[in-house]
C-alpha atoms as a PDB file:
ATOM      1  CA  UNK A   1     110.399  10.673 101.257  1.00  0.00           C
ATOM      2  CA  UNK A   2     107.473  10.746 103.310  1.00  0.00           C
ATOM      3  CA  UNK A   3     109.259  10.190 106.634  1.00  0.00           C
ATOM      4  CA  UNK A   4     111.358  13.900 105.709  1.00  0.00           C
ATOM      5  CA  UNK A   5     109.793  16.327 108.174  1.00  0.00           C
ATOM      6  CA  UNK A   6     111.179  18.801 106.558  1.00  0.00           C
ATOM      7  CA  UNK A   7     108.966  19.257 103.380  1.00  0.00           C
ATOM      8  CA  UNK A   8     105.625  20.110 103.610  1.00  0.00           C
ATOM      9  CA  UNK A   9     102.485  18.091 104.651  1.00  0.00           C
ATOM     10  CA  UNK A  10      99.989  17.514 102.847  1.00  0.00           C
ATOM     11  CA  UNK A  11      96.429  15.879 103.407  1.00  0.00           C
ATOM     12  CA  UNK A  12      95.440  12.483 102.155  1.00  0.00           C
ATOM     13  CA  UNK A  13      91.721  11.898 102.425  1.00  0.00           C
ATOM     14  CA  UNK A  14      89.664   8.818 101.677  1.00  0.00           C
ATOM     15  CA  UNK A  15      85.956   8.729 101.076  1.00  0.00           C
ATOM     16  CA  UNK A  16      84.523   5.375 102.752  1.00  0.00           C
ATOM     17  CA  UNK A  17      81.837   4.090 100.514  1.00  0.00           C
ATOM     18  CA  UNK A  18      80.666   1.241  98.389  1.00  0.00           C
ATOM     19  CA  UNK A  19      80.111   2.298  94.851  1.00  0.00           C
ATOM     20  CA  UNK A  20      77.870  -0.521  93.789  1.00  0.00           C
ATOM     21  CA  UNK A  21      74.836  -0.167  96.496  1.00  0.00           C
ATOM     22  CA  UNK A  22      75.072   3.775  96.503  1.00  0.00           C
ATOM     23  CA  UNK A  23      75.038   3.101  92.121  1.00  0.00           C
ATOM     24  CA  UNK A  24      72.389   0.872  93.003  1.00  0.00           C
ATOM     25  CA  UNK A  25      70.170   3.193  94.772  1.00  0.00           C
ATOM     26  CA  UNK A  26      70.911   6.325  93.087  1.00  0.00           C
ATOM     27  CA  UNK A  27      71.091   5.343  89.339  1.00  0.00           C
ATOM     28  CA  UNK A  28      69.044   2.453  89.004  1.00  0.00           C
ATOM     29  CA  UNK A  29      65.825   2.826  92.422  1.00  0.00           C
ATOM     30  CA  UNK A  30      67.062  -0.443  93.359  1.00  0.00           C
ATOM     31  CA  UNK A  31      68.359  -0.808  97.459  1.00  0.00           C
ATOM     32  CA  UNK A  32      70.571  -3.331  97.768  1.00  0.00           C
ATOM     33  CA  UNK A  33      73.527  -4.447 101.434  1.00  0.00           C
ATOM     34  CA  UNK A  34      76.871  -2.880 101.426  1.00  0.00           C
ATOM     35  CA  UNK A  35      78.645  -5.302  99.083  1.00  0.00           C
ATOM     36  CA  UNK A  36      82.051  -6.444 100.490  1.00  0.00           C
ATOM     37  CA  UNK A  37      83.798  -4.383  97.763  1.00  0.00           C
ATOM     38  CA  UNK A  38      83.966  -1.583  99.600  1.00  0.00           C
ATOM     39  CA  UNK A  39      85.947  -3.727 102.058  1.00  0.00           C
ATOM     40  CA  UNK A  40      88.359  -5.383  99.748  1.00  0.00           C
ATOM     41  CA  UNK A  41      89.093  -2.148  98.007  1.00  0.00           C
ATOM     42  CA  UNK A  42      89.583   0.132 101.302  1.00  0.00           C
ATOM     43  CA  UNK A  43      91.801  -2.372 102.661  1.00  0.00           C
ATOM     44  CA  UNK A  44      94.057  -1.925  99.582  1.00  0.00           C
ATOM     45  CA  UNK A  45      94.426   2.238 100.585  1.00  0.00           C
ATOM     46  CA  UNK A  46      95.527   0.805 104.050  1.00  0.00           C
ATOM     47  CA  UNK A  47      98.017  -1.597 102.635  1.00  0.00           C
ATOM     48  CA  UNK A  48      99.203   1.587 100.490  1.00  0.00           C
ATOM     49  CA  UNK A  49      99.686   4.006 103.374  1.00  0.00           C
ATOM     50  CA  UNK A  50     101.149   1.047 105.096  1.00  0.00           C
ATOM     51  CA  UNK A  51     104.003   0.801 102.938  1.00  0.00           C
ATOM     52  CA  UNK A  52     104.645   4.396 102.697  1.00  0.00           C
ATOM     53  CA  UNK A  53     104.278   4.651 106.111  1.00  0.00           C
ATOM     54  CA  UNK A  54     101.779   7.360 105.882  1.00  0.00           C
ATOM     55  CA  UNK A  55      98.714   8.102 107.299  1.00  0.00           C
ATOM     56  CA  UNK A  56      95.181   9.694 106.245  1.00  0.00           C
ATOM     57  CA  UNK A  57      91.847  10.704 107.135  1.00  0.00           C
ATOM     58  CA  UNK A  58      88.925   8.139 106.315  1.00  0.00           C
ATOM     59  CA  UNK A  59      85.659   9.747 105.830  1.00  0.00           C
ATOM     60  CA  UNK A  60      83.185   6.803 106.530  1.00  0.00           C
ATOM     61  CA  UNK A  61      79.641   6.346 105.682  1.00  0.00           C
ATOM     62  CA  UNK A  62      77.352   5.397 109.117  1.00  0.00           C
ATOM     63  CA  UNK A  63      76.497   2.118 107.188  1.00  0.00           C
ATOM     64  CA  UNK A  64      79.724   0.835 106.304  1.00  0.00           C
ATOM     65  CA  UNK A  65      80.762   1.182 110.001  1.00  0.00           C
ATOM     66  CA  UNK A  66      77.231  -1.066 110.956  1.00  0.00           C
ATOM     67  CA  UNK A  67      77.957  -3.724 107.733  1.00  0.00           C
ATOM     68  CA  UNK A  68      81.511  -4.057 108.580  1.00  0.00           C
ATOM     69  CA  UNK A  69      82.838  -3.018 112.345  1.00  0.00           C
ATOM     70  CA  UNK A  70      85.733  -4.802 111.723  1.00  0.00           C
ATOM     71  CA  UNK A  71      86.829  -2.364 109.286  1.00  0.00           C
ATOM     72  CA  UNK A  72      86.504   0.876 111.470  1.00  0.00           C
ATOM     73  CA  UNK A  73      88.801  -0.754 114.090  1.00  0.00           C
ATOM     74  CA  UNK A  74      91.450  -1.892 110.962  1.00  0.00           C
ATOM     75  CA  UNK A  75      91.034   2.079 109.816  1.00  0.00           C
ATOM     76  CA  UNK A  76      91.396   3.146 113.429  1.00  0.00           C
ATOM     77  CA  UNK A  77      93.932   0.585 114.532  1.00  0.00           C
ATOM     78  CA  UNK A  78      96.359   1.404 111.367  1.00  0.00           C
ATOM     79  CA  UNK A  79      96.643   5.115 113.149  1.00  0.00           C
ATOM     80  CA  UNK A  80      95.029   6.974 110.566  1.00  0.00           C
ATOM     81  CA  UNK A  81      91.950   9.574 111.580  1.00  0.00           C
ATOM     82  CA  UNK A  82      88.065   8.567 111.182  1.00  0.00           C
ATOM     83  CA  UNK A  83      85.636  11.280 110.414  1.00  0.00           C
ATOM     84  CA  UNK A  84      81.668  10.969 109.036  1.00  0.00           C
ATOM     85  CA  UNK A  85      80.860  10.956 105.602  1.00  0.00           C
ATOM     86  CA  UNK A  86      77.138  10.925 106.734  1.00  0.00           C
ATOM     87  CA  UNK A  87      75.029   7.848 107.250  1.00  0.00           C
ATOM     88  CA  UNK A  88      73.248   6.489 103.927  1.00  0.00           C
ATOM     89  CA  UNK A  89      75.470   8.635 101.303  1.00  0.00           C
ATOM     90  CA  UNK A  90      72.270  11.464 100.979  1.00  0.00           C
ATOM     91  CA  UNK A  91      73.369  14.649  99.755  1.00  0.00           C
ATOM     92  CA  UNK A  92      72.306  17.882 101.453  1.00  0.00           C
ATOM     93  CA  UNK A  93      69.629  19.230  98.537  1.00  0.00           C
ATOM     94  CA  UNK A  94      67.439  16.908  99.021  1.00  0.00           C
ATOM     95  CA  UNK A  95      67.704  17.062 102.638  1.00  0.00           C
ATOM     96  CA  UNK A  96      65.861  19.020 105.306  1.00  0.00           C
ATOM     97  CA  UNK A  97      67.420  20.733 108.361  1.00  0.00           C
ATOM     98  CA  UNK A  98      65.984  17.750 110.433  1.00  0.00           C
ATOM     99  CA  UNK A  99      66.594  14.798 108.346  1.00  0.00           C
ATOM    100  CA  UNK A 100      70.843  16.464 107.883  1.00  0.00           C
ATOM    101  CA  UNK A 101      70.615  16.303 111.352  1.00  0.00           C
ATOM    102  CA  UNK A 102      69.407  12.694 111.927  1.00  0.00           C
ATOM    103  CA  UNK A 103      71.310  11.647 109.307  1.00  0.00           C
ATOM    104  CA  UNK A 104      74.573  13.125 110.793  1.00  0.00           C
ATOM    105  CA  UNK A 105      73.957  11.846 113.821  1.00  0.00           C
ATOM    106  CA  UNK A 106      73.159   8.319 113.240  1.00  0.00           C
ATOM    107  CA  UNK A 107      76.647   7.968 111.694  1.00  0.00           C
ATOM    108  CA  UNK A 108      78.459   9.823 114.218  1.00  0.00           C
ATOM    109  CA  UNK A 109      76.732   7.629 116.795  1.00  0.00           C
ATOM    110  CA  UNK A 110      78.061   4.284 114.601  1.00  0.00           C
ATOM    111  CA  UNK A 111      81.189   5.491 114.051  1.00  0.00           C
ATOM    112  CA  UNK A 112      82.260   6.621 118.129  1.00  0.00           C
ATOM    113  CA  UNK A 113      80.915   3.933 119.305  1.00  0.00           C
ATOM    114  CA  UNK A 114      83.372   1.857 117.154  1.00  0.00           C
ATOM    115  CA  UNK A 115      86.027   3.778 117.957  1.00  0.00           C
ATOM    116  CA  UNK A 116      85.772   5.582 121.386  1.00  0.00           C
ATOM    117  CA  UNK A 117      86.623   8.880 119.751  1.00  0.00           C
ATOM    118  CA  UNK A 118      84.620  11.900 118.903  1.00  0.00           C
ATOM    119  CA  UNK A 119      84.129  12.231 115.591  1.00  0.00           C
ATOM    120  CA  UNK A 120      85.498  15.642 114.697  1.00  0.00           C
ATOM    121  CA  UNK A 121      85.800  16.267 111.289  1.00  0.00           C
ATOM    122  CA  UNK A 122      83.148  15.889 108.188  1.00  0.00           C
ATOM    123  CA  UNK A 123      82.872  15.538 104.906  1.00  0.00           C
ATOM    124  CA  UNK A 124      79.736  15.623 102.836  1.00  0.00           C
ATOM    125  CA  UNK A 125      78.569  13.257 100.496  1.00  0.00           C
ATOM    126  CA  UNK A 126      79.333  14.532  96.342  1.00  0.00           C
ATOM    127  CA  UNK A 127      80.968  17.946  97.905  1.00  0.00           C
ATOM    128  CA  UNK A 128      76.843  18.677  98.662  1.00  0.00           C
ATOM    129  CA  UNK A 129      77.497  21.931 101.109  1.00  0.00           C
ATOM    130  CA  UNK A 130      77.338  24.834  98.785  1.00  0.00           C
ATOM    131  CA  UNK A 131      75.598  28.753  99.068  1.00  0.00           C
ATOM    132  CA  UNK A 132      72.426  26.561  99.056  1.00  0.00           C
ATOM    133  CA  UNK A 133      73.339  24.143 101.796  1.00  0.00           C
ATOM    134  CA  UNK A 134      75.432  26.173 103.695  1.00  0.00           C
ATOM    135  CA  UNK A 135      72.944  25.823 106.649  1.00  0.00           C
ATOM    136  CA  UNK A 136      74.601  22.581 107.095  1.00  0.00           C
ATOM    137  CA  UNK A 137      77.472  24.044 108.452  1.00  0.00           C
ATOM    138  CA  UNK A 138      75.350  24.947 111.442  1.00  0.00           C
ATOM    139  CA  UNK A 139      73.661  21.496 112.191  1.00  0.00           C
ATOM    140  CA  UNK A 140      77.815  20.642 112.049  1.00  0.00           C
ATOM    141  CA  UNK A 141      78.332  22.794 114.899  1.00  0.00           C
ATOM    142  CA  UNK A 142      75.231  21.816 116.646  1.00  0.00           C
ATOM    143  CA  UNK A 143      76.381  18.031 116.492  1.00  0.00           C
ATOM    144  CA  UNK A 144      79.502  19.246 117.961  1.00  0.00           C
ATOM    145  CA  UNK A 145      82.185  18.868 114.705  1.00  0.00           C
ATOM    146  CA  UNK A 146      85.343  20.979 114.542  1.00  0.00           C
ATOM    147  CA  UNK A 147      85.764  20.966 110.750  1.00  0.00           C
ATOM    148  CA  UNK A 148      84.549  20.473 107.534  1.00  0.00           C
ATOM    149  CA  UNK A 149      85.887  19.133 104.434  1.00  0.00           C
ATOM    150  CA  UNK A 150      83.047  19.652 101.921  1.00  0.00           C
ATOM    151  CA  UNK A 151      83.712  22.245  99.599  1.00  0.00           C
ATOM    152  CA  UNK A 152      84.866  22.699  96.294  1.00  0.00           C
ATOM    153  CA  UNK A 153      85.668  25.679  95.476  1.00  0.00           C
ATOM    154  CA  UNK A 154      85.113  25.968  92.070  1.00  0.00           C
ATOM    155  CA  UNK A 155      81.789  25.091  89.892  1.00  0.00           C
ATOM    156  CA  UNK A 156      81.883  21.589  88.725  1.00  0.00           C
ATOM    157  CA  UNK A 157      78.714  19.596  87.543  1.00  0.00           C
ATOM    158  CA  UNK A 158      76.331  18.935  90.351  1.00  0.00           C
ATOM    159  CA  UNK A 159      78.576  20.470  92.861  1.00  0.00           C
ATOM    160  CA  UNK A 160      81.339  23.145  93.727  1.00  0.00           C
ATOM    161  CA  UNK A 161      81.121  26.411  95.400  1.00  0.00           C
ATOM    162  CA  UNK A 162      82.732  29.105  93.832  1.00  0.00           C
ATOM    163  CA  UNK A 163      84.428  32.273  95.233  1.00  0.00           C
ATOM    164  CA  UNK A 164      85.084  30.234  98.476  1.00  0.00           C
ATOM    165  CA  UNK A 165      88.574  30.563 100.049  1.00  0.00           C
ATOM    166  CA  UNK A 166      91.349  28.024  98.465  1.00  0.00           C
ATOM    167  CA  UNK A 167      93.346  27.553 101.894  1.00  0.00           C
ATOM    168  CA  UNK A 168      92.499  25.735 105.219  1.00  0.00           C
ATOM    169  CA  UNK A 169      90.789  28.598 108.228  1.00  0.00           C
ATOM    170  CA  UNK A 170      87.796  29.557 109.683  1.00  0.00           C
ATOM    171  CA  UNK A 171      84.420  30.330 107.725  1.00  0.00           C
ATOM    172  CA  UNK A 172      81.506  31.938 109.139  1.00  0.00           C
ATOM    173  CA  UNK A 173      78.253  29.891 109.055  1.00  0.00           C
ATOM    174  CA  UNK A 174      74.798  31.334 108.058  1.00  0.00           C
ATOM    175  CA  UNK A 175      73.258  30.799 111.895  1.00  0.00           C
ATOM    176  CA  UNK A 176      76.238  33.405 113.419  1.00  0.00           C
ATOM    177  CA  UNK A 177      79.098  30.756 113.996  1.00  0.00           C
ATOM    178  CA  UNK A 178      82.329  29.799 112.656  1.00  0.00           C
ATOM    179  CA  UNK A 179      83.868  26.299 111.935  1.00  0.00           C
ATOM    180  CA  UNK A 180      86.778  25.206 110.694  1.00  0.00           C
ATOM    181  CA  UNK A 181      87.353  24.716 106.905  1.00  0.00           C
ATOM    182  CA  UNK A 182      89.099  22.376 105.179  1.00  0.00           C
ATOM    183  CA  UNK A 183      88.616  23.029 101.053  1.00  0.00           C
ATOM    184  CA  UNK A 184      89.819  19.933  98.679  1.00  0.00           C
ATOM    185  CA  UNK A 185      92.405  21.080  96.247  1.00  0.00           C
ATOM    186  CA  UNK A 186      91.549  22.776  92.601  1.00  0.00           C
ATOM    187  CA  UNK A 187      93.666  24.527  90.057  1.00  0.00           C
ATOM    188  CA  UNK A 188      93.256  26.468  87.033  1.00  0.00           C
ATOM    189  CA  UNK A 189      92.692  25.006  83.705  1.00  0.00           C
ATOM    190  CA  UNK A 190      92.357  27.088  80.845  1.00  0.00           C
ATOM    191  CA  UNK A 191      90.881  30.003  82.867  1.00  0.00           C
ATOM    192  CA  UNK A 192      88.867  28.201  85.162  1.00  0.00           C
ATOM    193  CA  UNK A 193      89.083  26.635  88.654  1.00  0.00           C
ATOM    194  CA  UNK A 194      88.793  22.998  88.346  1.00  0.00           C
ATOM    195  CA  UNK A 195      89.171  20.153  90.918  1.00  0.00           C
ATOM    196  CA  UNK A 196      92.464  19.018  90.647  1.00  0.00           C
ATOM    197  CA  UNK A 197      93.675  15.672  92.656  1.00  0.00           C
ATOM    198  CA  UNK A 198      91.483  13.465  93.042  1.00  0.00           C
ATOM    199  CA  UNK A 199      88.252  11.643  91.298  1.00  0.00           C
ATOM    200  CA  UNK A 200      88.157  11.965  87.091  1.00  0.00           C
ATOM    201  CA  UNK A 201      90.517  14.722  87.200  1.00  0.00           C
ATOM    202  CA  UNK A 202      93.365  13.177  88.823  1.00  0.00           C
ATOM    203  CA  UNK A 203      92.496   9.407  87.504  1.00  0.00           C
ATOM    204  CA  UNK A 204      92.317  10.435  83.570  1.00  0.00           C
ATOM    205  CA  UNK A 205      95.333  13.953  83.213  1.00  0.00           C
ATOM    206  CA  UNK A 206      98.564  12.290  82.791  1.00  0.00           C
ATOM    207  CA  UNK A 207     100.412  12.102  86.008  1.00  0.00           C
ATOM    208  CA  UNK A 208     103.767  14.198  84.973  1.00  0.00           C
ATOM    209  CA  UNK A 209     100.410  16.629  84.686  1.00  0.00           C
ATOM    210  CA  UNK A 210      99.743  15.997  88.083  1.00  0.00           C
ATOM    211  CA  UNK A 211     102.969  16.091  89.532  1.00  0.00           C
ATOM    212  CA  UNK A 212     103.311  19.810  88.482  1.00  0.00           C
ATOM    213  CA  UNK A 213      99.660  20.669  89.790  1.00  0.00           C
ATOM    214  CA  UNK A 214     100.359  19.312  93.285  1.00  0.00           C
ATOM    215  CA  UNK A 215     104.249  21.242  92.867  1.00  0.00           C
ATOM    216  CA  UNK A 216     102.189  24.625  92.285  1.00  0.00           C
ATOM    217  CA  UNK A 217      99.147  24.115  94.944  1.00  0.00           C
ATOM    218  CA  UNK A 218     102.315  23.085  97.313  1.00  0.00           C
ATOM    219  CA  UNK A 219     104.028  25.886  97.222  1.00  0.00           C
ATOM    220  CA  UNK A 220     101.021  27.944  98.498  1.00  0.00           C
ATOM    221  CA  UNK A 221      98.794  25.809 100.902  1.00  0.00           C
ATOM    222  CA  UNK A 222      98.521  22.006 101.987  1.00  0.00           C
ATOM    223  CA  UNK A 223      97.283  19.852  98.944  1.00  0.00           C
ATOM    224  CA  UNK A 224      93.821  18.000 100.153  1.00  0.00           C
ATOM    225  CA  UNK A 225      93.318  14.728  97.905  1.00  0.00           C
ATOM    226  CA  UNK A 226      90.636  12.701  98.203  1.00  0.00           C
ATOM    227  CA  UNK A 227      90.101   8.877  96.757  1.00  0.00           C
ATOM    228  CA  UNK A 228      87.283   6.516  96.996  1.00  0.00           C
ATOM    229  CA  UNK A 229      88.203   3.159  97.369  1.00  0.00           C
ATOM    230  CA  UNK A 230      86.031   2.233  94.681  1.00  0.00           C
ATOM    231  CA  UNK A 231      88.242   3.573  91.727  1.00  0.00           C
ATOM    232  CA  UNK A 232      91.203   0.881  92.952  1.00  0.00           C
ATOM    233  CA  UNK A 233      88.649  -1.755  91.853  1.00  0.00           C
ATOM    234  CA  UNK A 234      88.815  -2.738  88.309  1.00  0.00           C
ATOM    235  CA  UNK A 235      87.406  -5.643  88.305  1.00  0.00           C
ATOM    236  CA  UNK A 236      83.524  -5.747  86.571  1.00  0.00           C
ATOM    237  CA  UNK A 237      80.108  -5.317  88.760  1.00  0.00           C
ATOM    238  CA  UNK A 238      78.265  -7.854  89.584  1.00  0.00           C
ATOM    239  CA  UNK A 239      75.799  -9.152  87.172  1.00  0.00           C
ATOM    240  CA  UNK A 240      72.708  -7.749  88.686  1.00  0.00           C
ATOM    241  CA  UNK A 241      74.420  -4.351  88.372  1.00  0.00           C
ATOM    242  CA  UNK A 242      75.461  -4.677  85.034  1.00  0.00           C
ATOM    243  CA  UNK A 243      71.223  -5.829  83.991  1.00  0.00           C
ATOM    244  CA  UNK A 244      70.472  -2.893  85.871  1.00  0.00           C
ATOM    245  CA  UNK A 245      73.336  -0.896  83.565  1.00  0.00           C
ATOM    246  CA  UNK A 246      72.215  -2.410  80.623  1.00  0.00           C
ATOM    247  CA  UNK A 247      68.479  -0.983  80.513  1.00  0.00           C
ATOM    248  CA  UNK A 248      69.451   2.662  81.380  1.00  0.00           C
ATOM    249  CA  UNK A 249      69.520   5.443  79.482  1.00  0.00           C
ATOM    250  CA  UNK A 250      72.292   5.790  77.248  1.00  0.00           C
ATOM    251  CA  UNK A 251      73.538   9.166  78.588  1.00  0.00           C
ATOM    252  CA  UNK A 252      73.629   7.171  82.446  1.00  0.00           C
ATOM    253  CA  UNK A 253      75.691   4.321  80.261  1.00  0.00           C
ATOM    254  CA  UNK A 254      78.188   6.854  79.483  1.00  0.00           C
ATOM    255  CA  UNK A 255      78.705   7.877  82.425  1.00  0.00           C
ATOM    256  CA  UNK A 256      78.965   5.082  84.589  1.00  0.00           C
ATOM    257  CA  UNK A 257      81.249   3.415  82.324  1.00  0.00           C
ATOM    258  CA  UNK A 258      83.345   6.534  82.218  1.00  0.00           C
ATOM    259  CA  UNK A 259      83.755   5.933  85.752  1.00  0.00           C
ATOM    260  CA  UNK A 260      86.310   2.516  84.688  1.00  0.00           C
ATOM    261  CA  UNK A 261      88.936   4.483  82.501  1.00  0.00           C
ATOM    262  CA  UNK A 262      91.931   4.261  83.341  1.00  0.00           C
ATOM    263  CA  UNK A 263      91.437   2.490  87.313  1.00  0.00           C
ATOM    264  CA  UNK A 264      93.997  -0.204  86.741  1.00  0.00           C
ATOM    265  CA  UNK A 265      96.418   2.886  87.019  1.00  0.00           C
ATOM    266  CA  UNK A 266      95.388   4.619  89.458  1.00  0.00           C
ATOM    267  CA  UNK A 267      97.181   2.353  92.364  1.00  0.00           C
ATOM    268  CA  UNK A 268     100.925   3.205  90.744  1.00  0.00           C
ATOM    269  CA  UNK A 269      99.920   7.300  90.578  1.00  0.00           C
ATOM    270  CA  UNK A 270      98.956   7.076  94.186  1.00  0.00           C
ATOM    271  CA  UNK A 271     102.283   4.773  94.686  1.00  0.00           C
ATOM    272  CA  UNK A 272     104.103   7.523  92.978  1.00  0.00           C
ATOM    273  CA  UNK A 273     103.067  10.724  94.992  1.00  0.00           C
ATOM    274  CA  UNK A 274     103.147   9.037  98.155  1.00  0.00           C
ATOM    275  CA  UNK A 275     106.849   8.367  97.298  1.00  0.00           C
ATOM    276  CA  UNK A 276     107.778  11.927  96.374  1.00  0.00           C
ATOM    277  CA  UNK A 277     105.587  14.211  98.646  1.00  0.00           C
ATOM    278  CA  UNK A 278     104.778  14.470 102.164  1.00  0.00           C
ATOM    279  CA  UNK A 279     101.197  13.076 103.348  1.00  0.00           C
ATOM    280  CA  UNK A 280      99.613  13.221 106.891  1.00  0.00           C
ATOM    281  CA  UNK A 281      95.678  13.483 108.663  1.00  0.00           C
ATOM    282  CA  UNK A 282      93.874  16.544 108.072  1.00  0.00           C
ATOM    283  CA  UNK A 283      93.806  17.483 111.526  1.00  0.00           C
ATOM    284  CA  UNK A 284      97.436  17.653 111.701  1.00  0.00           C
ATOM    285  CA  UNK A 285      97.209  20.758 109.392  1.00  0.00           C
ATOM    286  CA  UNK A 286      94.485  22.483 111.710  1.00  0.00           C
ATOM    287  CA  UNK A 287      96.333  24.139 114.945  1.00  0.00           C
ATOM    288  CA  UNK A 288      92.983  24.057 116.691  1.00  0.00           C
ATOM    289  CA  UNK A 289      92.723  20.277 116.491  1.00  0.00           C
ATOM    290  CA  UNK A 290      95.411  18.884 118.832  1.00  0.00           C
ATOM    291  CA  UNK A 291      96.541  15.647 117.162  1.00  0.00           C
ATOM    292  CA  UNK A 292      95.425  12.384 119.512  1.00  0.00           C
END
């Protein structure tokens, strides 16, 4: 199925992190190294697109491509397209202008230097580019990016961007310029826009539920999923992650748990879409971004 050029392409994106040190850090004020989970687990979304035959976009964070080189190369090797996810996983509110910047370009630095490519494409850390951040999409063009794939365009918790176009095409920025947008997919859900293929949303609906959503998005634009390779990893954290886990609140405990339901699945969904629709790299579905 995915070999028919005659249906339409979608995008399959893939967020290059590792869950357990950004958890670490971000939940529980505790640094810790890239744990080789995030290696593992992205190496079973290449063995996926392998047997399909299909390839993505990979999003990486600066410091995976420093902890594990080897893995760029695999990414790069496998033919799929590497963009930057930013450098340490920081969102843009609690960023300035200058530190966006540095960040950016630390990991954009990393990441061609792996590959011998410009890095042309973005996408920022929790969907963080919203009517607040938007002056990010300047310090894109500044760094010399061609598109973004940051916003959600609906209002979700923490993130989201309402009222912004649903389709792939040029937005203005705030300084005077335009880049490229690329908007992840969302649907409508008893009234309201919700993101639809990818993280909780896609992981916990039934997948005949799915199916239909990507049908109906289809049959107006290109679907834009995105995965992080940590939700193909069902196995329990380490045990200095689940101490940490154990003295939070229980509102975090919650939540971080929630994060587990239903992963063991998740590898057969993505088995099944892959084998009924059409995937590609998100610069293939941007005309001004000639394919390499």
């Amino acid at each position: 199925m995915e070999n028919d050029e005659s249906l339409p392409l979608n995008g399959f994106s893939v967020d290059v992190e590792d869950g357990i040190s950004i958890a670490m850090r971000d939940r529980f004020g505790r640094r810790i190294a890239q744990t080789e989970r995030v290696l593992t687990s992205t190496r079973k979304i290449l063995h996926l697109l392998a047997r399909h035959d299909t390839r993505g976009t990979f999003f990486v964070l600066g410091q995976v491509g420093e902890a594990y080189p080897e893995l760029v190369r695999e990414i790069q090797a496998a033919g799929h397209e590497i963009g930057v996810h930013g450098h340490d996983h920081h969102v843009f509110h609690k960023l300035s202008r200058d530190q966006a910047r540095e960040e950016l370009y630390r990991a954009k630095v990393v990441l061609e230097d792996l590959t011998g490519e410009k890095m042309r494409g973005h996408r920022a850390p929790c969907f963080s580019i919203d009517s607040n951040t938007a002056w990010a999409l300047d310090v894109l063009l500044e760094l010399g990016f061609e598109y973004d794939s940051s916003i959600m365009p609906c209002r979700g918790l923490g993130y989201g961007w309402s009222g912004q176009r649903l389709g792939i095409g040029p937005m203005d920025t705030p300084g005077g310029g335009q880049i490229m947008q690329v908007p992840l997919s969302v649907t409508s859900l008893a009234g309201r826009k919700v993101p639809a293929l990818g993280g909780s949303y896609f992981r916990l609906l039934p997948l005949s539920v799915s199916r239909l959503i990507f049908q109906r998005i289809q049959s107006q634009r290109p679907v834009i999923m995105y995965l992080h390779p940590y939700e193909l990893d069902p196995e329990p954290y380490p045990e200095f992650y689940l101490r940490e886990l154990a003295k939070a609140t229980l509102k975090t405990r919650l939540r971080m748990r929630s994060f587990w339901l239903r992963r063991k699945s998740l590898m057969q969904r993505y088995d099944h879409l892959l084998s009924e629709f059409r995937f590609g790299r998100i610069k293939e579905l941007i005309p001004e971004v000639e394919p390499t």
